[in-house]
C-alpha atoms as a PDB file:
ATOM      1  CA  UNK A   1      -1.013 -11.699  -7.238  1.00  0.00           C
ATOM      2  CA  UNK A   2       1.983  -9.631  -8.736  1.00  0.00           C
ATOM      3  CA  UNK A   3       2.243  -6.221  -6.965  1.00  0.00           C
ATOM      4  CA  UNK A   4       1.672  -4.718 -10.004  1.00  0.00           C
ATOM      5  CA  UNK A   5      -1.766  -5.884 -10.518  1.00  0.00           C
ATOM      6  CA  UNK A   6      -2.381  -4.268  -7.359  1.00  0.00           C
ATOM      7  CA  UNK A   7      -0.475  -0.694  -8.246  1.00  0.00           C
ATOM      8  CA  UNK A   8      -2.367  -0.110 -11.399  1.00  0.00           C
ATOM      9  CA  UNK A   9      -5.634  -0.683  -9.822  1.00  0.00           C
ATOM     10  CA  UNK A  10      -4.587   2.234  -7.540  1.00  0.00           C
ATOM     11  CA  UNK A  11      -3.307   4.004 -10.357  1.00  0.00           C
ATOM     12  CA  UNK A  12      -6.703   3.369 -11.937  1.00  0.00           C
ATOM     13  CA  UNK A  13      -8.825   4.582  -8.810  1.00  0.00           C
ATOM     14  CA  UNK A  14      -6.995   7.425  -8.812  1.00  0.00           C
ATOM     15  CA  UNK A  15      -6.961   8.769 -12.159  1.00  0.00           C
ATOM     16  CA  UNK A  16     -10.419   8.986 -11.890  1.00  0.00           C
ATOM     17  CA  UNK A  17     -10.366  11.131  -9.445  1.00  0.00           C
ATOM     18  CA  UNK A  18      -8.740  14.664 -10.266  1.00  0.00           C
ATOM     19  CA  UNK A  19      -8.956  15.960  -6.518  1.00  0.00           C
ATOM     20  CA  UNK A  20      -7.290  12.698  -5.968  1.00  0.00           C
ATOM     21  CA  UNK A  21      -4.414  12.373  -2.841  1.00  0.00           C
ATOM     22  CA  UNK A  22      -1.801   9.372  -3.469  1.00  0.00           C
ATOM     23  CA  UNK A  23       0.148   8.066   0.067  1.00  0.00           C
ATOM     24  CA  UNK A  24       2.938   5.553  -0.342  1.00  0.00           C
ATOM     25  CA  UNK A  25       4.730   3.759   2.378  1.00  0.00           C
ATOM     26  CA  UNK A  26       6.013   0.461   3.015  1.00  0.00           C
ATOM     27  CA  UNK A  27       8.988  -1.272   1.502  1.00  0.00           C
ATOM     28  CA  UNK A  28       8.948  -3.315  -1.290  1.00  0.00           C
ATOM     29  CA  UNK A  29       5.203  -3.213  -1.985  1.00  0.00           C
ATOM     30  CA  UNK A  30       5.228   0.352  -1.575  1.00  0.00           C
ATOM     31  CA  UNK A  31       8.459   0.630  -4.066  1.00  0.00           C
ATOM     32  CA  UNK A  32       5.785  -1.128  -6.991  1.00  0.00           C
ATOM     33  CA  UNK A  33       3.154   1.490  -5.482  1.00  0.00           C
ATOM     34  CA  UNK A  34       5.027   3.898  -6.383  1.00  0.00           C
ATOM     35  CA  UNK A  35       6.238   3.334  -9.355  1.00  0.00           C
ATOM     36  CA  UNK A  36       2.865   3.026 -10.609  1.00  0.00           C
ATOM     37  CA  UNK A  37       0.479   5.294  -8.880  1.00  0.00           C
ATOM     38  CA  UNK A  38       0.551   8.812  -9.225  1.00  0.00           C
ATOM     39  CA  UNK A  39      -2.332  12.016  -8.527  1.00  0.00           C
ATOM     40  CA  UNK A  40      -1.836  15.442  -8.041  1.00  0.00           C
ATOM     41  CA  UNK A  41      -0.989  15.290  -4.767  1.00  0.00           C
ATOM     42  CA  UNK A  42       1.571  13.004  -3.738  1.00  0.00           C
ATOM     43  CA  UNK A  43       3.485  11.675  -0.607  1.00  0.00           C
ATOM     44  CA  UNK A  44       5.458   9.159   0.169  1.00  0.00           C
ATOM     45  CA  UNK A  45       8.651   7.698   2.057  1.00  0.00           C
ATOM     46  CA  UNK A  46      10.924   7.817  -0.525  1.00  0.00           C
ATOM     47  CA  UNK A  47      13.167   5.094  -1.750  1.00  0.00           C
ATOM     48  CA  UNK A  48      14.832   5.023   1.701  1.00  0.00           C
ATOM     49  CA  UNK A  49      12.190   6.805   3.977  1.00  0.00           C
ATOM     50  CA  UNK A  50      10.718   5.317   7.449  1.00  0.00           C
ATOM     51  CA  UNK A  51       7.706   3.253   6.731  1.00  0.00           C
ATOM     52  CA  UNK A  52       5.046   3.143   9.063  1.00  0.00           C
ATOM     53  CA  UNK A  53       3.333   6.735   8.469  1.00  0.00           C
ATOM     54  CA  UNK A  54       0.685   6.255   5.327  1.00  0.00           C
ATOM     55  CA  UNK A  55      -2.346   5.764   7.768  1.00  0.00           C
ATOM     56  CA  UNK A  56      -1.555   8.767   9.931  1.00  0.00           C
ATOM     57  CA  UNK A  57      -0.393  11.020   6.891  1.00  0.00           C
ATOM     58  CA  UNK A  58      -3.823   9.755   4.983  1.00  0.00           C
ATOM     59  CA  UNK A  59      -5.604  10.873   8.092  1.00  0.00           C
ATOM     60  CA  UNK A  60      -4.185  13.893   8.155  1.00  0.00           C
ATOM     61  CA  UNK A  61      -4.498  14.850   4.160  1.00  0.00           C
ATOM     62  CA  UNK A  62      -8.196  14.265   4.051  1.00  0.00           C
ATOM     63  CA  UNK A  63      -8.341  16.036   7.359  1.00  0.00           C
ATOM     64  CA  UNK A  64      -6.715  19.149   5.107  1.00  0.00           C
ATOM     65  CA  UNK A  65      -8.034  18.183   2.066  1.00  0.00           C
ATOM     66  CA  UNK A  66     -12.025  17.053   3.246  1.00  0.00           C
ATOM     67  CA  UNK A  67     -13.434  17.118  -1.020  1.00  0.00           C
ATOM     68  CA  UNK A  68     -10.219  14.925  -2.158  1.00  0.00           C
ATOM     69  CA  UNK A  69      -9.835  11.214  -2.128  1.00  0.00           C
ATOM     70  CA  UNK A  70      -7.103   9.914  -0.454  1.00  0.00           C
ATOM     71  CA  UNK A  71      -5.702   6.368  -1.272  1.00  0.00           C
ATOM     72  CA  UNK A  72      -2.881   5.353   0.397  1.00  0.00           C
ATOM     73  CA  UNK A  73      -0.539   1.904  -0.624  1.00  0.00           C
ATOM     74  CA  UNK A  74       1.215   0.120   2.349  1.00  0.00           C
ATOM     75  CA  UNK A  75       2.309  -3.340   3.229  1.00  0.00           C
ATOM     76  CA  UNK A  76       1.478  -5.389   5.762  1.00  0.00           C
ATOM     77  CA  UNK A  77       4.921  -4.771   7.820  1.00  0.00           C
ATOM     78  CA  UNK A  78       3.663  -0.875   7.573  1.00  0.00           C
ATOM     79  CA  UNK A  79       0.073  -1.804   8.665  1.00  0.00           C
ATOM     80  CA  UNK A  80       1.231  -2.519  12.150  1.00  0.00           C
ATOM     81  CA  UNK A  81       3.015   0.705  13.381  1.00  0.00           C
ATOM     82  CA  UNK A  82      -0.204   2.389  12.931  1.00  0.00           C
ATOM     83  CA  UNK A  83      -3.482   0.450  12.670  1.00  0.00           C
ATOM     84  CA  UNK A  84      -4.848   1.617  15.922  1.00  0.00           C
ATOM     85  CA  UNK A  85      -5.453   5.126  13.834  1.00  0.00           C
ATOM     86  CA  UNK A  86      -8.645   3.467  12.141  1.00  0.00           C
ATOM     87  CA  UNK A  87     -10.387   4.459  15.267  1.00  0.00           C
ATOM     88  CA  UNK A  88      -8.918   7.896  14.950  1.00  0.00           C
ATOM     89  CA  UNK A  89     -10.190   8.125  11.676  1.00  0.00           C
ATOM     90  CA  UNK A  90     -13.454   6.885  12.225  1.00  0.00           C
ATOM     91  CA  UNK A  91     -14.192   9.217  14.743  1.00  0.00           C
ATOM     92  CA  UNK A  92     -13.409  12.167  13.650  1.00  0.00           C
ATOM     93  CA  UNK A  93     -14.797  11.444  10.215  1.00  0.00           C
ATOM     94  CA  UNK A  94     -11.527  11.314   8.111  1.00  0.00           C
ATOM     95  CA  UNK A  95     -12.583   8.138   5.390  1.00  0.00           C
ATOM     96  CA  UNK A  96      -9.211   6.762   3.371  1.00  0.00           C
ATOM     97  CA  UNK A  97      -8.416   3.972   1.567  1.00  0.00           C
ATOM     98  CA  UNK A  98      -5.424   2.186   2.422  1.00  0.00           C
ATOM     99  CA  UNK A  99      -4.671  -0.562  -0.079  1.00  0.00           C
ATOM    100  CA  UNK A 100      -2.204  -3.001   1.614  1.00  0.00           C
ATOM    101  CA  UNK A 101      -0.245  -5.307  -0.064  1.00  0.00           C
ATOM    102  CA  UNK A 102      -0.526  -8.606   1.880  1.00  0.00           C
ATOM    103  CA  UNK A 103       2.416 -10.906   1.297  1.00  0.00           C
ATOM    104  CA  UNK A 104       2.744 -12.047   4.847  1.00  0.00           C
ATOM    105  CA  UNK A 105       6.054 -10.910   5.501  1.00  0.00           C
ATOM    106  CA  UNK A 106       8.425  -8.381   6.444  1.00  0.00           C
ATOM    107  CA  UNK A 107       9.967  -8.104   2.516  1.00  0.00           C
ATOM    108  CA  UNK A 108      12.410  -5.741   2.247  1.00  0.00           C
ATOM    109  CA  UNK A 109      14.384  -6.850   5.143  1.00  0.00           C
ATOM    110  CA  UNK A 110      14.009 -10.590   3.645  1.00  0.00           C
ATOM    111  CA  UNK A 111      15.518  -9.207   0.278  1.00  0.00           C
ATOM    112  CA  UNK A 112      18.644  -7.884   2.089  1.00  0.00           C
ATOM    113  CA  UNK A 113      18.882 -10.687   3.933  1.00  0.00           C
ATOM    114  CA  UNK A 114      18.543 -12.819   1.017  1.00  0.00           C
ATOM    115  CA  UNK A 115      21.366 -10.878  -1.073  1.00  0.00           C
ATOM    116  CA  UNK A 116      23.789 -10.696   1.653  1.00  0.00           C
ATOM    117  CA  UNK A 117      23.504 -13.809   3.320  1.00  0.00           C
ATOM    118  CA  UNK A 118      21.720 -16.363   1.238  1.00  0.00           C
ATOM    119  CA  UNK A 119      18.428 -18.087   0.891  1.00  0.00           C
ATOM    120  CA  UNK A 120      18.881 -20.346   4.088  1.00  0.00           C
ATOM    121  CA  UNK A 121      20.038 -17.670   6.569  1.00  0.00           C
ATOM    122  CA  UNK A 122      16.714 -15.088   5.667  1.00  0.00           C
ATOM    123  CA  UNK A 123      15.239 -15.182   9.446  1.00  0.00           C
ATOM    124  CA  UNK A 124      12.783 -13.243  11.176  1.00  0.00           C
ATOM    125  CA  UNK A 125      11.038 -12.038   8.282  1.00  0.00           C
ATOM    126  CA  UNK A 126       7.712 -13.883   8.639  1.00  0.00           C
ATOM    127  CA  UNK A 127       4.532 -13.059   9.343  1.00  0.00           C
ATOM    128  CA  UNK A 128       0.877 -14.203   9.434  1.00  0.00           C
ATOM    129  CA  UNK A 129      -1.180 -13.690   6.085  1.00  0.00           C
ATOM    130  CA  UNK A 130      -3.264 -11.534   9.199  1.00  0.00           C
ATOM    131  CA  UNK A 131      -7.243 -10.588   7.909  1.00  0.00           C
ATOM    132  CA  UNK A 132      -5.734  -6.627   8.439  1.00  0.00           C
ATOM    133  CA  UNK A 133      -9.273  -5.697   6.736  1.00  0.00           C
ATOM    134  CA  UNK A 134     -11.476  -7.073   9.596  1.00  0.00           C
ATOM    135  CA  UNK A 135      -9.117  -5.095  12.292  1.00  0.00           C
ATOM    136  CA  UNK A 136     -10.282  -1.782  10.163  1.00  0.00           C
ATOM    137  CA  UNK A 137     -13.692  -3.138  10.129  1.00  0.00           C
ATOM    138  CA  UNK A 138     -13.639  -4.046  13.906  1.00  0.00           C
ATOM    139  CA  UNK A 139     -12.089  -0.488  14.499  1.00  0.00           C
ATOM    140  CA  UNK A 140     -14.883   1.758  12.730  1.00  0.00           C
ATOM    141  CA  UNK A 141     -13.506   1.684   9.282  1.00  0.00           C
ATOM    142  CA  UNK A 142     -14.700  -0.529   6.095  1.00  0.00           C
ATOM    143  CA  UNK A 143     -13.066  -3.789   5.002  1.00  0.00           C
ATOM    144  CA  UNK A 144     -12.114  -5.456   2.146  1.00  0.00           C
ATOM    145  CA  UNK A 145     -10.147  -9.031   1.343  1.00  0.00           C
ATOM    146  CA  UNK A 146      -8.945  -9.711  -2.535  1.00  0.00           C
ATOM    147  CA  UNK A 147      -7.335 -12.810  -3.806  1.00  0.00           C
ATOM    148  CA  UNK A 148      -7.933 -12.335  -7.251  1.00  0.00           C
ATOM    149  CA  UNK A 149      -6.620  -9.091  -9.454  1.00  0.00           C
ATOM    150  CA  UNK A 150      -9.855  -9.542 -11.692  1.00  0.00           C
ATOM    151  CA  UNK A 151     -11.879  -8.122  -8.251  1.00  0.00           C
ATOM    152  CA  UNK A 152      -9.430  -5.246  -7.403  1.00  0.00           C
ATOM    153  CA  UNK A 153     -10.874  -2.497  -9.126  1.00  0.00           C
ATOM    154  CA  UNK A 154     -14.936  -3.351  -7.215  1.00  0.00           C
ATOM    155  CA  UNK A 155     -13.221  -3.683  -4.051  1.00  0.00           C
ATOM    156  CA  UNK A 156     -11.152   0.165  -4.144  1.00  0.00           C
ATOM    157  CA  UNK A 157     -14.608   1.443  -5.491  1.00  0.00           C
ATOM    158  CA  UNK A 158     -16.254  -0.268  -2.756  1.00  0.00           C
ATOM    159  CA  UNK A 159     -14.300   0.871  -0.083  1.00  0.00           C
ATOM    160  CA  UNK A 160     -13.726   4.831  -1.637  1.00  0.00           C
ATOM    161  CA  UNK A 161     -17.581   4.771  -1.533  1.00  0.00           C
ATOM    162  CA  UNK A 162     -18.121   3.576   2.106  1.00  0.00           C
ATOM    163  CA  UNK A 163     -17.025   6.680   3.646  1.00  0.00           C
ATOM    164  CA  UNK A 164     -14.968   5.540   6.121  1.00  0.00           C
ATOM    165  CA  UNK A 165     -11.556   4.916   6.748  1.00  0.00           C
ATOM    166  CA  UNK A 166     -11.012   1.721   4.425  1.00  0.00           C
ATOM    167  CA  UNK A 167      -8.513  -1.410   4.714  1.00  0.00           C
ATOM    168  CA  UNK A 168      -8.014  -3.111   1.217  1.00  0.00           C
ATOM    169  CA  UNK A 169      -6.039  -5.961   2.270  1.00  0.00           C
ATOM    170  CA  UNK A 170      -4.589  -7.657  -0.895  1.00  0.00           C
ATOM    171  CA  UNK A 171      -2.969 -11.261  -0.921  1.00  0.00           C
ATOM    172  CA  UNK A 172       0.955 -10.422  -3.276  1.00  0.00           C
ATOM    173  CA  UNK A 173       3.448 -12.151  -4.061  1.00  0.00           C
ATOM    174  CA  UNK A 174       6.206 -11.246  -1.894  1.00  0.00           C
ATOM    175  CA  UNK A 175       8.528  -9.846  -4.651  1.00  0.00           C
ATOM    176  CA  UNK A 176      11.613  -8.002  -4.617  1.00  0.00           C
ATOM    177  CA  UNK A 177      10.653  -3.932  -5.504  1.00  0.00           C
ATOM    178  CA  UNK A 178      11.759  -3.115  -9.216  1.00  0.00           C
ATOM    179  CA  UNK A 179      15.782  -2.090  -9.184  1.00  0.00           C
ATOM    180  CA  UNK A 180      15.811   1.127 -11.712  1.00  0.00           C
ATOM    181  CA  UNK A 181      18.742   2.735 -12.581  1.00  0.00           C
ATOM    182  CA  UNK A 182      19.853   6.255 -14.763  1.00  0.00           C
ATOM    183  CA  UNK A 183      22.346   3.793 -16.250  1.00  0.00           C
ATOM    184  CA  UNK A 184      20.510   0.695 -16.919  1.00  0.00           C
ATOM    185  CA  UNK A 185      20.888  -0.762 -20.431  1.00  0.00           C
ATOM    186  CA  UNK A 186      16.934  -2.232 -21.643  1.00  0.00           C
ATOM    187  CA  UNK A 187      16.678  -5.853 -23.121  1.00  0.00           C
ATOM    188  CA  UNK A 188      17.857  -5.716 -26.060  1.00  0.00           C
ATOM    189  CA  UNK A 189      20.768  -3.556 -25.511  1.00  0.00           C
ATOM    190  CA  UNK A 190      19.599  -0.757 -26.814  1.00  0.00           C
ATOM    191  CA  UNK A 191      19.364   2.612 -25.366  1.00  0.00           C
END
């Protein structure tokens, strides 16, 4: 599905929750994340930030922040640094949601790859469309595979209300992250 299906849902889950905590890491998943999700407490990488820290920083916020929900967006490149943490989570009693954007590759460095050297010379990029939701299951936390945008919204719910550290593991499209610009003239021409 288009990674903005997947960002609103967040968005959605976390509107309706006003002690809400957003986390958003990854590359080019994470860029739609973020452009779409937002609560009242908000971190993230940054357009040019290190990926790799949403499951340790999500850890770490409900750990500081034990009433608020904390939903953290990452893709599946981001998933690996740090997917040992579940554990951590799970026993110390620390329950996220991380909703991962599954598009079975390492994205952002394909899209530079892609715009500097061509379709045919993107290499390296690739990875397997891995079940990252059983590895949080098999680790202590609560897992969740969607396919279809029309079962996003159950599957957050389900997961925020297991109350343990949750893997959302959603199939993308592996899309280049929106380009925005100060500068940018809208279709139409019109400012």
């Amino acid at each position: 599905m288009h990674p903005v299906a997947v960002a609103r849902a967040v968005g959605r889950a976390l509107a309706k929750r006003p002690d809400s905590v957003f986390i958003g890491d990854g590359g080019e998943f994470g860029q739609w994340a973020m452009a779409c999700a937002s609560a009242p407490v908000r971190m993230t990488n940054g357009p040019g930030g290190g990926i790799g820290g949403s499951i340790p920083y999500a850890i770490a916020a409900r750990l500081a922040r034990p009433q608020s929900t904390v939903l953290a967006t990452l893709g599946d490149g981001s998933f690996g640094f740090h997917f040992a943490e579940y554990e951590t989570a799970a026993r110390h009693g620390a329950p996220f949601v991380a909703v991962l954007g599954n598009d079975a590759r390492w994205n952002a460095e394909r899209q530079i790859q892609v715009r500097a050297y061509g379709e045919a010379r993107a290499v390296g990029c690739d990875l397997l469309p891995a079940r990252y939701d059983l590895a949080a299951a098999a680790l202590g936390g609560h897992g969740e595979h969607v396919m279809r945008a029309e079962d996003l919204d159950a599957a957050i719910e389900r997961a925020v209300a297991s109350g343990k550290p949750a893997c959302v593991n959603v199939a993308i499209e592996p899309l280049a992250a929106p380009a925005l610009s100060r500068n940018a003239v809208p279709p139409g021409g019109a400012h």
